[in-house]
Protein backbone atom coordinates (compact mmCIF):
# COMPACT_ATOMS: atom_id res chain seq x y z
CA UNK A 1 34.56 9.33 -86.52
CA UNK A 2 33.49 10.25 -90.20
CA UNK A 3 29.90 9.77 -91.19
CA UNK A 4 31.10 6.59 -93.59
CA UNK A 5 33.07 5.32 -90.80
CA UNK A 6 29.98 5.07 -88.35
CA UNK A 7 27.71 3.37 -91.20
CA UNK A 8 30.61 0.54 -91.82
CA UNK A 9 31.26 0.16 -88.03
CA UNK A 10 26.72 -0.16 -87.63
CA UNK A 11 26.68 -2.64 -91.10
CA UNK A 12 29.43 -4.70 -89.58
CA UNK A 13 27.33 -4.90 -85.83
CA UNK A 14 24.11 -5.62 -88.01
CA UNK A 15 26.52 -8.58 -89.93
CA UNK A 16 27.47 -9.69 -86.74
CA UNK A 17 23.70 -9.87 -85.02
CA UNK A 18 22.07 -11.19 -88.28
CA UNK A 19 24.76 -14.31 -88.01
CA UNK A 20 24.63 -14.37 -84.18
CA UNK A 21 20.61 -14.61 -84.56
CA UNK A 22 21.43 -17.10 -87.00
CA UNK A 23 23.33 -19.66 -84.71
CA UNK A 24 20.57 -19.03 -82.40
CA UNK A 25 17.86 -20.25 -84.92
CA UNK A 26 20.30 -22.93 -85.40
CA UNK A 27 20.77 -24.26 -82.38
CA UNK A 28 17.20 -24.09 -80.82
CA UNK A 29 16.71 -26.63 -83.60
CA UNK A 30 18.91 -28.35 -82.94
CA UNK A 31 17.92 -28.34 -78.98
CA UNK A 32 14.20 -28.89 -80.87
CA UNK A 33 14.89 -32.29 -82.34
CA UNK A 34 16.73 -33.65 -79.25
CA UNK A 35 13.81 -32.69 -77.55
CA UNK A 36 11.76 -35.15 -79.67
CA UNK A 37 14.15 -37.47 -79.12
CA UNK A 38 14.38 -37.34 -75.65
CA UNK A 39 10.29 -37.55 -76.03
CA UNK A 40 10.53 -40.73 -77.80
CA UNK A 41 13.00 -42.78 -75.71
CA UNK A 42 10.71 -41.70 -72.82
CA UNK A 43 7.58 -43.00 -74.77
CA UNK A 44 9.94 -46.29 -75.56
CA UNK A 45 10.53 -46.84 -72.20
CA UNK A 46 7.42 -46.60 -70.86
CA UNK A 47 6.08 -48.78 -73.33
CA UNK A 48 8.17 -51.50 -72.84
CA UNK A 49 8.44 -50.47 -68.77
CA UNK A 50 4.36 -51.30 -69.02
CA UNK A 51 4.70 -54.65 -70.64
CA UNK A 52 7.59 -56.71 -68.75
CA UNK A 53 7.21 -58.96 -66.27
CA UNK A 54 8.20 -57.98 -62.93
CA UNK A 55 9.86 -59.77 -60.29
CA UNK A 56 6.60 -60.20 -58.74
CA UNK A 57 5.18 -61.84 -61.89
CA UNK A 58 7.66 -64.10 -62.27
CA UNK A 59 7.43 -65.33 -58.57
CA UNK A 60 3.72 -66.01 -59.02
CA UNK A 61 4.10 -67.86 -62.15
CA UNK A 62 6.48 -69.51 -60.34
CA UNK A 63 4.41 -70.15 -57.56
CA UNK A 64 1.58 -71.55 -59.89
CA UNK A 65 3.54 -73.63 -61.67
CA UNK A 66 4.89 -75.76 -58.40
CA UNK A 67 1.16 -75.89 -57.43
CA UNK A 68 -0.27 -77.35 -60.55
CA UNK A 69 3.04 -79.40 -60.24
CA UNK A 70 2.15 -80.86 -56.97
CA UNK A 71 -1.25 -81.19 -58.40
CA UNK A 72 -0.69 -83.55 -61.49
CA UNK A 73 1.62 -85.48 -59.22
CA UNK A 74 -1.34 -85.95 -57.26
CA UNK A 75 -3.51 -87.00 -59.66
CA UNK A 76 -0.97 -89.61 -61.11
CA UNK A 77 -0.83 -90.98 -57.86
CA UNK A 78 -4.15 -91.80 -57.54
């Protein structure tokens, strides 16, 4: 292999690993933003998670309201 031979065959490697370090760049990125994404859903969720009622909410409401129920039935009976 000539001398001009092995500098075209190491430009063309150096080509190839400048593009392949390229796509890499690229894609942590892109693996970067989903990442915030991912980071913000989970914030979302937790949010709203934190501020709904529960099953066990709902049953004491629930509760409360048959008891101040039975209590202003009371009182209209008397």
């Amino acid at each position: 292999m000539s001398e001009k031979e092995m500098l075209e065959k190491i430009l063309q490697i150096t080509q190839q690993t400048q593009q392949s370090i390229q796509e890499i760049r690229e894609n942590l990125a892109e693996i970067n933003e989903s990442k915030t994404k991912v980071n913000n859903l989970e914030e979302r969720i937790k949010n709203i998670e934190d501020n709904m009622a529960r099953q066990k909410d709902l049953m004491y409401y629930t509760l409360k309201i048959a008891e101040h129920d039975r209590e202003i039935f009371g009182l209209k009976q008397n």
